[in-house]
Protein backbone atom coordinates (compact mmCIF):
# COMPACT_ATOMS: atom_id res chain seq x y z
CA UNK A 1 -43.82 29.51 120.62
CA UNK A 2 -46.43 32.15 119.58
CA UNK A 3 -47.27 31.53 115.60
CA UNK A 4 -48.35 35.36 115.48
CA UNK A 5 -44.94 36.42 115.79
CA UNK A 6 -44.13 35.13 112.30
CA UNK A 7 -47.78 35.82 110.61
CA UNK A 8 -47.83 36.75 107.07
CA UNK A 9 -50.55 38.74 105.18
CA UNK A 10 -51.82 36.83 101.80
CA UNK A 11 -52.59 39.07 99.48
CA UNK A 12 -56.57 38.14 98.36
CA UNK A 13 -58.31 37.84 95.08
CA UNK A 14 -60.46 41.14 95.72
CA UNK A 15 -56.98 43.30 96.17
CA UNK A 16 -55.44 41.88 93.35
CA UNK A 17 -55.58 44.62 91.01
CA UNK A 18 -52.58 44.86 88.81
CA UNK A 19 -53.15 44.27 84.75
CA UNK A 20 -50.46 43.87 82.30
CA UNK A 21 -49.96 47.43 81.61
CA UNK A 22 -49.75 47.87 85.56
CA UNK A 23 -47.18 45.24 85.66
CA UNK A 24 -45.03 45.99 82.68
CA UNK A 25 -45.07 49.40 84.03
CA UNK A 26 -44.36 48.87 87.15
CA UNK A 27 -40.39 47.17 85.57
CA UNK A 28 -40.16 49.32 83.14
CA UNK A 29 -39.84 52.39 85.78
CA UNK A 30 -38.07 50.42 87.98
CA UNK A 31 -34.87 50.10 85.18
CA UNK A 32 -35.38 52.98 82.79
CA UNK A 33 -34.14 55.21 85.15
CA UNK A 34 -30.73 57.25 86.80
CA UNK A 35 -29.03 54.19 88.07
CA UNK A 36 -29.28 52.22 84.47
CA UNK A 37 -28.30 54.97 82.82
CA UNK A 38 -24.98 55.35 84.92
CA UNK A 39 -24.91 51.54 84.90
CA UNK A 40 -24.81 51.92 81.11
CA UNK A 41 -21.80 54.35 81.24
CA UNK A 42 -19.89 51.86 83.19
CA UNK A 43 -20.26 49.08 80.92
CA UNK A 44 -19.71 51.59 77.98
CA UNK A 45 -15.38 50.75 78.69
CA UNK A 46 -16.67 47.42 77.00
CA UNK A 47 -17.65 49.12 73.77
CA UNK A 48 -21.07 49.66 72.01
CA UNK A 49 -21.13 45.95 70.66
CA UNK A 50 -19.21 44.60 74.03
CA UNK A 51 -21.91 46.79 76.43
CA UNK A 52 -25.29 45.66 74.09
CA UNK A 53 -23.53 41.95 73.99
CA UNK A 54 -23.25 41.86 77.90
CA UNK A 55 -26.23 43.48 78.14
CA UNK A 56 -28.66 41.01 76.42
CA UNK A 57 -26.58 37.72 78.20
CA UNK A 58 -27.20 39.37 81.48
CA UNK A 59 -30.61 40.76 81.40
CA UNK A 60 -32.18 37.71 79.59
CA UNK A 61 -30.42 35.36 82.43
CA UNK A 62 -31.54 37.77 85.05
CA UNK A 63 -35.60 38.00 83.92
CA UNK A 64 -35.94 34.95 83.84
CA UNK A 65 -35.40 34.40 87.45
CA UNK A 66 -37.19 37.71 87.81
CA UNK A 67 -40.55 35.35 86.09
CA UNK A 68 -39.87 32.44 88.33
CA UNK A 69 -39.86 34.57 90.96
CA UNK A 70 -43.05 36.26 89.48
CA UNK A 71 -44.56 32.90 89.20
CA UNK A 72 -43.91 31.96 93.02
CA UNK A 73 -45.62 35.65 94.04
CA UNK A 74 -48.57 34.78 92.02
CA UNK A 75 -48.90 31.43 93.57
CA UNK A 76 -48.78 32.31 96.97
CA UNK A 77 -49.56 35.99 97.47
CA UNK A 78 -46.53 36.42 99.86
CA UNK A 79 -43.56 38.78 99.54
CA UNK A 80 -40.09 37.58 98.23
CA UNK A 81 -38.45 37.67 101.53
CA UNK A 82 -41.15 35.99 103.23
CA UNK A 83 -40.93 33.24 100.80
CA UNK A 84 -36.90 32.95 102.02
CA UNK A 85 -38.05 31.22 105.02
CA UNK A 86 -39.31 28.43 102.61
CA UNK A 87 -35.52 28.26 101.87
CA UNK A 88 -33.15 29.10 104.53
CA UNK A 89 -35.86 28.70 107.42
CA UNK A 90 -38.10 31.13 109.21
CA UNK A 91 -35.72 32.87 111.36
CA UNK A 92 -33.09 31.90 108.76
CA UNK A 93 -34.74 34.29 106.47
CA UNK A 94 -33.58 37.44 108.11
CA UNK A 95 -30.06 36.60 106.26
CA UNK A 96 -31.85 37.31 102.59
CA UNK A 97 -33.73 39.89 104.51
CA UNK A 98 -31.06 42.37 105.80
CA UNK A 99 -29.09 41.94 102.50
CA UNK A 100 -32.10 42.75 100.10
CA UNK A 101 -32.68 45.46 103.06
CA UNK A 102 -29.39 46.88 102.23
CA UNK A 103 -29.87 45.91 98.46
CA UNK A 104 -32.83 48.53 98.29
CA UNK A 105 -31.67 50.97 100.80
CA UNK A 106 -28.80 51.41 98.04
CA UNK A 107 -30.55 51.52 94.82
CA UNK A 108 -32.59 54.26 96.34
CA UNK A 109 -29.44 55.89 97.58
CA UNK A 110 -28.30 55.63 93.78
CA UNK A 111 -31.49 56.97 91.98
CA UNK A 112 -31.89 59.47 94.58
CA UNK A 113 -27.85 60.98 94.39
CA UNK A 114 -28.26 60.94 90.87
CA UNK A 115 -31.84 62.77 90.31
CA UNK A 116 -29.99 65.23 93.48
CA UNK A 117 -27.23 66.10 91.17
CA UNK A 118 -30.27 66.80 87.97
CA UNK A 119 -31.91 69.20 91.31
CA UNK A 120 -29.01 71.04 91.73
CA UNK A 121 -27.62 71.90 87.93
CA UNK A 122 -31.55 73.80 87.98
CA UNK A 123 -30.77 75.15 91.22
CA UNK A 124 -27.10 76.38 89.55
CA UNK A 125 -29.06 78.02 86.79
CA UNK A 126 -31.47 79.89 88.91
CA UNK A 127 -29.32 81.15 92.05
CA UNK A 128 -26.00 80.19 90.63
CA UNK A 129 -25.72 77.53 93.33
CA UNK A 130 -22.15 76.18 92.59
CA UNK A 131 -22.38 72.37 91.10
CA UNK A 132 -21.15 69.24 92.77
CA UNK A 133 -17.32 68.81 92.64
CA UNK A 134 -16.98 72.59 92.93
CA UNK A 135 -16.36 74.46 96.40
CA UNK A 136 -19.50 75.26 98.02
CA UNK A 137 -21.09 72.28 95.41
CA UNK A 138 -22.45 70.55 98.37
CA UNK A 139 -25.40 72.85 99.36
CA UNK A 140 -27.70 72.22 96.13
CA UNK A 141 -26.62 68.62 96.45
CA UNK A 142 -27.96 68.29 99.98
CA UNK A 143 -31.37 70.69 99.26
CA UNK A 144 -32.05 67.87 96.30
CA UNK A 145 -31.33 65.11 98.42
CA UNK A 146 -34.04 66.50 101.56
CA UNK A 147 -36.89 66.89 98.22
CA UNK A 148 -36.42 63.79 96.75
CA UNK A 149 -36.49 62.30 100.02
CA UNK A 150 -39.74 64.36 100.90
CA UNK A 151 -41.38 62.70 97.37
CA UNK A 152 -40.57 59.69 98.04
CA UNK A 153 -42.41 59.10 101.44
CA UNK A 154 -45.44 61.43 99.26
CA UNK A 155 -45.72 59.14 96.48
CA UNK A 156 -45.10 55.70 98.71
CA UNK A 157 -47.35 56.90 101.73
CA UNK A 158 -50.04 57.37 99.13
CA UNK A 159 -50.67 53.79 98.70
CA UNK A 160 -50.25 51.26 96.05
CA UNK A 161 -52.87 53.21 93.81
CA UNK A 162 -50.41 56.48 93.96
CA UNK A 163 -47.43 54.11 93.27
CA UNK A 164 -49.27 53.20 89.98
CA UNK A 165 -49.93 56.21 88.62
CA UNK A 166 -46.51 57.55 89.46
CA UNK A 167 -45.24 54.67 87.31
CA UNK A 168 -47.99 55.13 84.55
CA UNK A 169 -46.81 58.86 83.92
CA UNK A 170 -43.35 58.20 84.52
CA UNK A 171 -43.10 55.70 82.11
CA UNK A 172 -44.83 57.53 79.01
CA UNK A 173 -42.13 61.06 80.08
CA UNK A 174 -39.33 58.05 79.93
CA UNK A 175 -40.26 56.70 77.21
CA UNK A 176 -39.93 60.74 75.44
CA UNK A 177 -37.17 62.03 77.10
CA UNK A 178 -35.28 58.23 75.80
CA UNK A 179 -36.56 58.98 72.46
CA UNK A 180 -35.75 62.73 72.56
CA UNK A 181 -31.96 61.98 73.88
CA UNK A 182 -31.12 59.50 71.15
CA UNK A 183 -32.11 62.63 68.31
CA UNK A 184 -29.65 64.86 70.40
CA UNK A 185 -27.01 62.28 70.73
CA UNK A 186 -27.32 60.97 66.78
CA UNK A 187 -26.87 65.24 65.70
CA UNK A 188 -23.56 64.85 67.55
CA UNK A 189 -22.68 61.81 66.34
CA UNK A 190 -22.62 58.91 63.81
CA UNK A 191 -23.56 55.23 64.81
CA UNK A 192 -20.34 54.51 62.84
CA UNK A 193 -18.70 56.64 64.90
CA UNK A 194 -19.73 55.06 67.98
CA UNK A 195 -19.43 51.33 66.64
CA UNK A 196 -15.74 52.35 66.15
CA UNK A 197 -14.68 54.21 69.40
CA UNK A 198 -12.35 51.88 71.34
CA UNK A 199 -12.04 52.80 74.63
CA UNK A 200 -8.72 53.65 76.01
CA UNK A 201 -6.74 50.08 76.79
CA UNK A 202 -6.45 51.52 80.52
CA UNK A 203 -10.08 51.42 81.20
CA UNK A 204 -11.63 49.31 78.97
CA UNK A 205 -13.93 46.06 80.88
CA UNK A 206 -13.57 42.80 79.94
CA UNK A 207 -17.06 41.44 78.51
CA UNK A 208 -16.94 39.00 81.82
CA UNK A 209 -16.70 41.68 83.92
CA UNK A 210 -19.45 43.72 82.29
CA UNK A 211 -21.86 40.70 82.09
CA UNK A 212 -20.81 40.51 85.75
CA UNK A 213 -21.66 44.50 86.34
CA UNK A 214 -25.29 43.60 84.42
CA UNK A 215 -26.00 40.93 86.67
CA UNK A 216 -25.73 42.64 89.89
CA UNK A 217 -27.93 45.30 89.14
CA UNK A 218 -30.33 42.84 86.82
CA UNK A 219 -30.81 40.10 89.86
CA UNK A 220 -31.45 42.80 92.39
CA UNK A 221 -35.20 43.11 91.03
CA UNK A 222 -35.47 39.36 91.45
CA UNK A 223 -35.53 39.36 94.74
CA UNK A 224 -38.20 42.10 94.76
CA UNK A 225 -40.38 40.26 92.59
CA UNK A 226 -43.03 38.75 94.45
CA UNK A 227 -43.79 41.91 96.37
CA UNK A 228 -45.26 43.00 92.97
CA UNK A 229 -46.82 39.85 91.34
CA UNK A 230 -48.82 39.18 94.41
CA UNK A 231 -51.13 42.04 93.18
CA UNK A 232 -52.30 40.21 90.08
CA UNK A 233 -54.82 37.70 89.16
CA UNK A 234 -52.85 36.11 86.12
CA UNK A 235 -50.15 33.66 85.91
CA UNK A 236 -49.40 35.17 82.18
CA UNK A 237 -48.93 38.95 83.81
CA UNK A 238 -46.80 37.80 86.62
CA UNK A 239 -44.67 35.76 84.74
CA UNK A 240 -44.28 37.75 81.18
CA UNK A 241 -44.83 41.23 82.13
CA UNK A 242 -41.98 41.73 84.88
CA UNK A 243 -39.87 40.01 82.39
CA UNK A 244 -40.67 42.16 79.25
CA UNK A 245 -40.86 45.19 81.40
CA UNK A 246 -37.50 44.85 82.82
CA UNK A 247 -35.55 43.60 79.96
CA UNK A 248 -36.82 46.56 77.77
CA UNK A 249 -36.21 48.94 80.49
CA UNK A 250 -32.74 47.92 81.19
CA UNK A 251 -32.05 47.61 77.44
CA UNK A 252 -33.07 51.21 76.54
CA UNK A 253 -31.17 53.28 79.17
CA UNK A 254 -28.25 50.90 79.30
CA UNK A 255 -27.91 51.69 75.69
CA UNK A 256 -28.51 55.41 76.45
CA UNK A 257 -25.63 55.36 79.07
CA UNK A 258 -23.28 53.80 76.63
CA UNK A 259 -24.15 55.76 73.61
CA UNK A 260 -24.09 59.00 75.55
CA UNK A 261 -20.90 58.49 77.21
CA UNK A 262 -19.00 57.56 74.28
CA UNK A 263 -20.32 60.46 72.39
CA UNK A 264 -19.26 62.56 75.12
CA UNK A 265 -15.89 60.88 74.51
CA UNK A 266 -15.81 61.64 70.88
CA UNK A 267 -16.70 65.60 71.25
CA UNK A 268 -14.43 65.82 73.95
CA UNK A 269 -11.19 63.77 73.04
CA UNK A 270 -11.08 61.84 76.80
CA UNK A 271 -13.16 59.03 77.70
CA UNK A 272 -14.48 59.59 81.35
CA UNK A 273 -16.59 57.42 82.88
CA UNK A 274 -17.68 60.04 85.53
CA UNK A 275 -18.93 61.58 82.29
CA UNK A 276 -21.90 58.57 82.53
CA UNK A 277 -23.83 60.56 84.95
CA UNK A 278 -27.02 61.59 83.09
CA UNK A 279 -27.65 65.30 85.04
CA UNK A 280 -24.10 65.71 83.60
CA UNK A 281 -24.54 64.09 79.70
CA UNK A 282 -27.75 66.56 79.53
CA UNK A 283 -26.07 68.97 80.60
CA UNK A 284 -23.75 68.95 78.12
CA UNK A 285 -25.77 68.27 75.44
CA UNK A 286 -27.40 71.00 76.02
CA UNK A 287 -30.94 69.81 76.89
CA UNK A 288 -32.14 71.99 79.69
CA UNK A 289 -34.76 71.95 82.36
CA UNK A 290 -36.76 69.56 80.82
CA UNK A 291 -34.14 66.54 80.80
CA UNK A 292 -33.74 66.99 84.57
CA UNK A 293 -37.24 67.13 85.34
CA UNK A 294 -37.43 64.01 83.93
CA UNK A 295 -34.69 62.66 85.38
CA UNK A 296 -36.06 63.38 88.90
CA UNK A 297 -39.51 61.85 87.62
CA UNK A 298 -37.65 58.41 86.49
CA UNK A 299 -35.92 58.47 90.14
CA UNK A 300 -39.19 58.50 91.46
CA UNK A 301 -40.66 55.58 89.53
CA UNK A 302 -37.20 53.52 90.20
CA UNK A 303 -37.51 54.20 93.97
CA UNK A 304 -41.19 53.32 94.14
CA UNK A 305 -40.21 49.88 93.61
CA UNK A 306 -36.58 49.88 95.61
CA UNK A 307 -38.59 51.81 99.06
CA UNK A 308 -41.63 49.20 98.51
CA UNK A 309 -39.58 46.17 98.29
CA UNK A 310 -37.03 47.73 100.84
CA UNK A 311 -39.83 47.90 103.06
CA UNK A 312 -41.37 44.18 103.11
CA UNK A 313 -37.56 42.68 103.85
CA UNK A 314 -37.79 45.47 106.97
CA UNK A 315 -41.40 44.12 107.65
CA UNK A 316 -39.90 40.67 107.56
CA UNK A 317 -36.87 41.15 110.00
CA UNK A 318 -39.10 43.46 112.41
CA UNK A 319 -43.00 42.15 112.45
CA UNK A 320 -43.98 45.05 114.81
CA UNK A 321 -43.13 47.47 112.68
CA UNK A 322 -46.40 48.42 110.03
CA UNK A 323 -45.55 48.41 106.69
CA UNK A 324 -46.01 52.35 106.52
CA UNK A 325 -43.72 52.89 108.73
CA UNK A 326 -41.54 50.64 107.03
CA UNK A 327 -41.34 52.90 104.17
CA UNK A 328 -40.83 55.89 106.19
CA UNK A 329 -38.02 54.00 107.84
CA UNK A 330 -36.70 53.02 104.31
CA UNK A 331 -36.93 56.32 102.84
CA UNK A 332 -34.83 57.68 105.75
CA UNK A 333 -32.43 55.61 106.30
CA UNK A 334 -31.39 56.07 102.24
CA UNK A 335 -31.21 59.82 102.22
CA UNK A 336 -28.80 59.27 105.18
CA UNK A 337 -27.04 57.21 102.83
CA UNK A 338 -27.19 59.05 99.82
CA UNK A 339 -24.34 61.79 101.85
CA UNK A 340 -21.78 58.69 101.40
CA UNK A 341 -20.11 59.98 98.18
CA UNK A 342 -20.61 63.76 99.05
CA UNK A 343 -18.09 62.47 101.93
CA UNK A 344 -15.98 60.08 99.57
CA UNK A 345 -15.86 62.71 97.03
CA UNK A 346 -16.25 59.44 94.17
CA UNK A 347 -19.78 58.69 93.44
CA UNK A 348 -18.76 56.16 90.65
CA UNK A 349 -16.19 54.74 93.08
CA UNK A 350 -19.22 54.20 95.90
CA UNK A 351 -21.30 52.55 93.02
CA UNK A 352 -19.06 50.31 91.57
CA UNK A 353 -18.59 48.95 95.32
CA UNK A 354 -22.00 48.65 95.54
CA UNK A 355 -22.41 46.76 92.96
CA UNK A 356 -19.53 43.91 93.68
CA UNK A 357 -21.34 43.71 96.92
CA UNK A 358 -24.69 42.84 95.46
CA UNK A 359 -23.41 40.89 92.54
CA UNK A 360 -21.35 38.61 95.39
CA UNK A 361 -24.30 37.61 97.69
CA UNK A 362 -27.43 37.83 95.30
CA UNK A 363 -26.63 34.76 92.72
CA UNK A 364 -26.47 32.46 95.54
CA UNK A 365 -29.25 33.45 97.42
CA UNK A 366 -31.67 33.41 94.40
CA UNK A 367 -30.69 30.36 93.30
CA UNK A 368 -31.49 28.47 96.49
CA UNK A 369 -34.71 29.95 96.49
CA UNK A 370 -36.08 29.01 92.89
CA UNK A 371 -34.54 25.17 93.82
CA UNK A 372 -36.04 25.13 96.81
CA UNK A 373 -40.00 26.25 95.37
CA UNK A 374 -39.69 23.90 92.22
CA UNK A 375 -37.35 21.50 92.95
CA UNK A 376 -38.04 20.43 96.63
CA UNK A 377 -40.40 21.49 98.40
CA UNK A 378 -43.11 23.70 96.79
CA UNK A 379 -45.86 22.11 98.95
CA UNK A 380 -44.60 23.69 102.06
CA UNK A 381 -45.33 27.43 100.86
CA UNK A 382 -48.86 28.09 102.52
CA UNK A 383 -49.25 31.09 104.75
CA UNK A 384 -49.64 28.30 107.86
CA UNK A 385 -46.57 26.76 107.16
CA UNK A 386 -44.37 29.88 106.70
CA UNK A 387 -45.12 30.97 110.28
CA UNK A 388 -45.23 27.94 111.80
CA UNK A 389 -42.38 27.50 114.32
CA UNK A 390 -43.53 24.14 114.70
CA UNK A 391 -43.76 23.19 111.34
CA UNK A 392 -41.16 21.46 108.28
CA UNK A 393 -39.82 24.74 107.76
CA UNK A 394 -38.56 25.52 111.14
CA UNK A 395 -35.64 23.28 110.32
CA UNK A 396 -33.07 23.24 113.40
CA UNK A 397 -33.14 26.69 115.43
CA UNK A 398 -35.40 28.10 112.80
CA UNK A 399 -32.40 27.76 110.15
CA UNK A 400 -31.65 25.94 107.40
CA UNK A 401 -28.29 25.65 107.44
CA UNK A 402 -27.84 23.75 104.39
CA UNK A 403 -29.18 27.24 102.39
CA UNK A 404 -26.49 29.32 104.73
CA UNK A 405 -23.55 27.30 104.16
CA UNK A 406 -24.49 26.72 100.32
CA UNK A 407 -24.82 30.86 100.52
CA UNK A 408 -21.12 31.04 102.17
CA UNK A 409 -19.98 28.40 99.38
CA UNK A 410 -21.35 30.02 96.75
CA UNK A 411 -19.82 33.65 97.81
CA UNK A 412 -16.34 31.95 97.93
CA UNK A 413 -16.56 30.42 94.76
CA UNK A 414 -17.68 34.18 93.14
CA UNK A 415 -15.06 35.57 95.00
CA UNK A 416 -12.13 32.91 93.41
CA UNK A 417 -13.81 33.39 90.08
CA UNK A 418 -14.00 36.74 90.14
CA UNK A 419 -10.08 36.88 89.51
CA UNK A 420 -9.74 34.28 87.03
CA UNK A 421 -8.87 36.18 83.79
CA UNK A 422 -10.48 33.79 81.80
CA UNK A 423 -13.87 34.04 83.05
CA UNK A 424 -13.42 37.91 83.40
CA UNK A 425 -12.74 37.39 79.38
CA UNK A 426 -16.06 35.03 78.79
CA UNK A 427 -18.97 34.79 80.93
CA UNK A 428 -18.45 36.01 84.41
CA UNK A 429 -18.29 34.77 87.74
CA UNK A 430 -22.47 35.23 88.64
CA UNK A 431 -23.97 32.96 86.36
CA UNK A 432 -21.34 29.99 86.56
CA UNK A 433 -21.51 30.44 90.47
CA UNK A 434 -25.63 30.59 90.45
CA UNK A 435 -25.71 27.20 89.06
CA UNK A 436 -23.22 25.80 91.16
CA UNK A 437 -25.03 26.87 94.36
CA UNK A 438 -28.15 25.33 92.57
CA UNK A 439 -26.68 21.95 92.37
CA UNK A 440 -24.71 22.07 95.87
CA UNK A 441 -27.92 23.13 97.38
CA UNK A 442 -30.09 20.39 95.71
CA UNK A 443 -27.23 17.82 96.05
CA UNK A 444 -26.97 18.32 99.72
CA UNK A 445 -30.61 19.04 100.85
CA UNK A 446 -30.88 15.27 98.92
CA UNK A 447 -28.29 13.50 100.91
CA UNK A 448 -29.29 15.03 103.99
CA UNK A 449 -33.04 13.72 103.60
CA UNK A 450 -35.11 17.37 102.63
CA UNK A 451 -37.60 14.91 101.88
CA UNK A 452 -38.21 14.48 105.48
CA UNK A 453 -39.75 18.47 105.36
CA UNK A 454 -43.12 17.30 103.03
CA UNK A 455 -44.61 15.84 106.22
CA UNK A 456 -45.64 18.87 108.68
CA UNK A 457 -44.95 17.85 112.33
């Protein structure tokens, strides 16, 4: 077998040029943006306290994966899904692969529908384009979608330099527009008020369910994370700044989308959680061009990170592909998927789907990886041994099939927890079944001698 078909690229000390700032940047854009704000109107049917509550249980669980993972980029200089094959083998890695390949292709699909819809409420109030939902709504939905498409492949074609900048200014005009939406929402209404809203009991979320909704956005960064930290120089940036980044990032427009929607709730007598969208809460709050500029901005920092990341899992699956046009590829293949709720007609139904698909397959996958690195076998993770099809990690037909069946195991168990009212009530199905596919991983690759893999062959 020819070792050059699975070569990796190390990233080297002299391109490793991302400080703190760069880093904490870099996660902040990537959740204070569309998608978390939506995300935050979801949870908002569990209440202000019961939204913040599942909020902070979910994020803090979630970063700290996002660190280990951090860590592991640092260490090695490889990309997340090239570090899979470490785990479920090197041709067993396409599995993580093609679902982080979907994972991304989605979040951009997200970030770009929703800074679309922000496109066409400016297009409505300069050629009195009809909006989305109304007949004829579609046009200035499918005109945003082709230019946020057409940034994208700008900024990401640019190189990694252009993808920091993007995320330097993008995270000072988030950081304004978050402060600058919290005055309008607080002249509307109290934090009383919004402390005592109780959502309507036919579509309020149990806090399970919305620590559950948390986590499947929250882990798909994790596996992501490497791609980033491999730029760095500093064990301390790779494993606090992703972390802090994040968690603020998620924190701040989570608790936009639930504070918004509810106050849209209040002034308008009917809860709605269609009402979460953020081109639609500015909108009615009456704050003008200026919100949706930034709202297409924020898109654009979010999807730096979701086409990048999309783009190393394609890399990984397809080695004669470049990584440029792996981005291009990316980029494409999202827009094509952002049309999926013009034709459903239901963005928030195509998003909460999303999102039970993610949350169902990432838990497991993640936690065989972080066992595998410092558990069992952290020894094997050199760029010679990852493209080796000689080598430990080769395991039998270039798959570890311990890490694949754990990975089935582990989606059936989410699955039968999932509808168990008590944990719907408490903690949620993705943590409980993360550390079960930890121990069933580490139990097995134990009894079936994994120890046997620290000698290369």
């Amino acid at each position: 077998m020819n070792n050059s078909k699975y070569a990796v690229q190390v990233i080297p000390e002299n391109e490793r040029n991302m400080n703190y700032w760069d880093m904490f940047a870099t996660w902040f854009g990537a959740n204070a943006n569309n998608g978390t704000w939506f995300l935050g109107g979801v949870v908002a049917a569990c209440g202000l306290m019961g939204g913040t509550l599942a909020t902070l249980i979910a994020g803090v669980l979630a970063y700290l994966f996002l660190s280990m993972m951090g860590y592991v980029g640092y260490q090695t200089g490889e990309t997340t899904t090239v570090l899979s094959r470490g785990s479920f083998g090197i041709r067993g890695s396409l599995i993580p692969s093609l679902i982080n390949i979907t994972l991304f292709l989605g979040w951009t699909a997200v970030n770009t529908f929703i800074a679309a819809t922000s496109l066409a409420f400016i297009f409505h109030s300069l050629f009195k384009w009809p909006l989305f939902g109304q007949p004829g709504g579609n046009l200035g939905m499918i005109v945003g979608i082709a230019i946020m498409s057409v940034l994208h492949i700008l900024s990401i074609v640019a190189g990694q330099r252009s993808v920091q900048l993007v995320e330097r200014i993008g995270v000072i005009l988030v950081i304004i527009f978050v402060i600058l939406e919290t005055i309008v929402v607080f002249k509307n209404v109290s934090l009383t008020d919004l402390l005592h809203y109780h959502v309507p009991a036919s579509q309020k979320m149990a806090l399970g369910l919305g620590i559950d909704t948390i986590a499947a956005a929250g882990l798909g960064w994790v596996t992501g994370g490497a791609d980033f930290t491999r730029f760095t120089r500093s064990k301390h940036v790779a494993v606090s700044a992703p972390f802090w980044g994040a968690l603020l990032g998620l924190l701040s427009f989570i608790l936009i989308g639930i504070c918004t929607t509810i106050s849209v709730a209040l002034t308008s007598g009917s809860y709605d959680a269609n009402n979460s969208d953020p081109s639609i809460i500015a909108n009615k709050l009456g704050l003008g061009f200026i919100a949706m500029i930034v709202i297409v901005l924020t898109s654009m920092t979010a999807n730096a990170v979701n086409i990048q990341a999309g783009a190393s899992a394609l890399n990984n699956v397809f080695h004669k592909v470049s990584f440029n046009k792996a981005l291009v590829i990316i980029t494409v293949v999202s827009m094509l998927l952002t049309f999926v709720p013009l034709l459903s007609g239901s963005f928030l139904a195509a998003f909460i789907a999303f999102l039970d698909y993610t949350g169902m397959l990432l838990g497991p996958i993640i936690a065989i990886m972080c066992v595998d690195y410092f558990c069992l076998n952290r020894d094997n993770y050199t760029p010679e041994t990852l493209a080796n099809p000689k080598g430990p990690l080769w395991y039998q037909g270039g798959y570890n099939v311990i890490a694949v069946g754990t990975l089935v195991v582990g989606v059936v168990v989410y699955l039968l927890l999932k509808q168990l009212p008590l944990i719907q009530a408490t903690i949620g199905a993705t943590f409980i079944t993360m550390a079960l596919s930890a121990v069933v991983y580490y139990g097995c690759s134990r009894a079936f001698g994994l120890e046997k893999k620290h000698s290369i062959r």
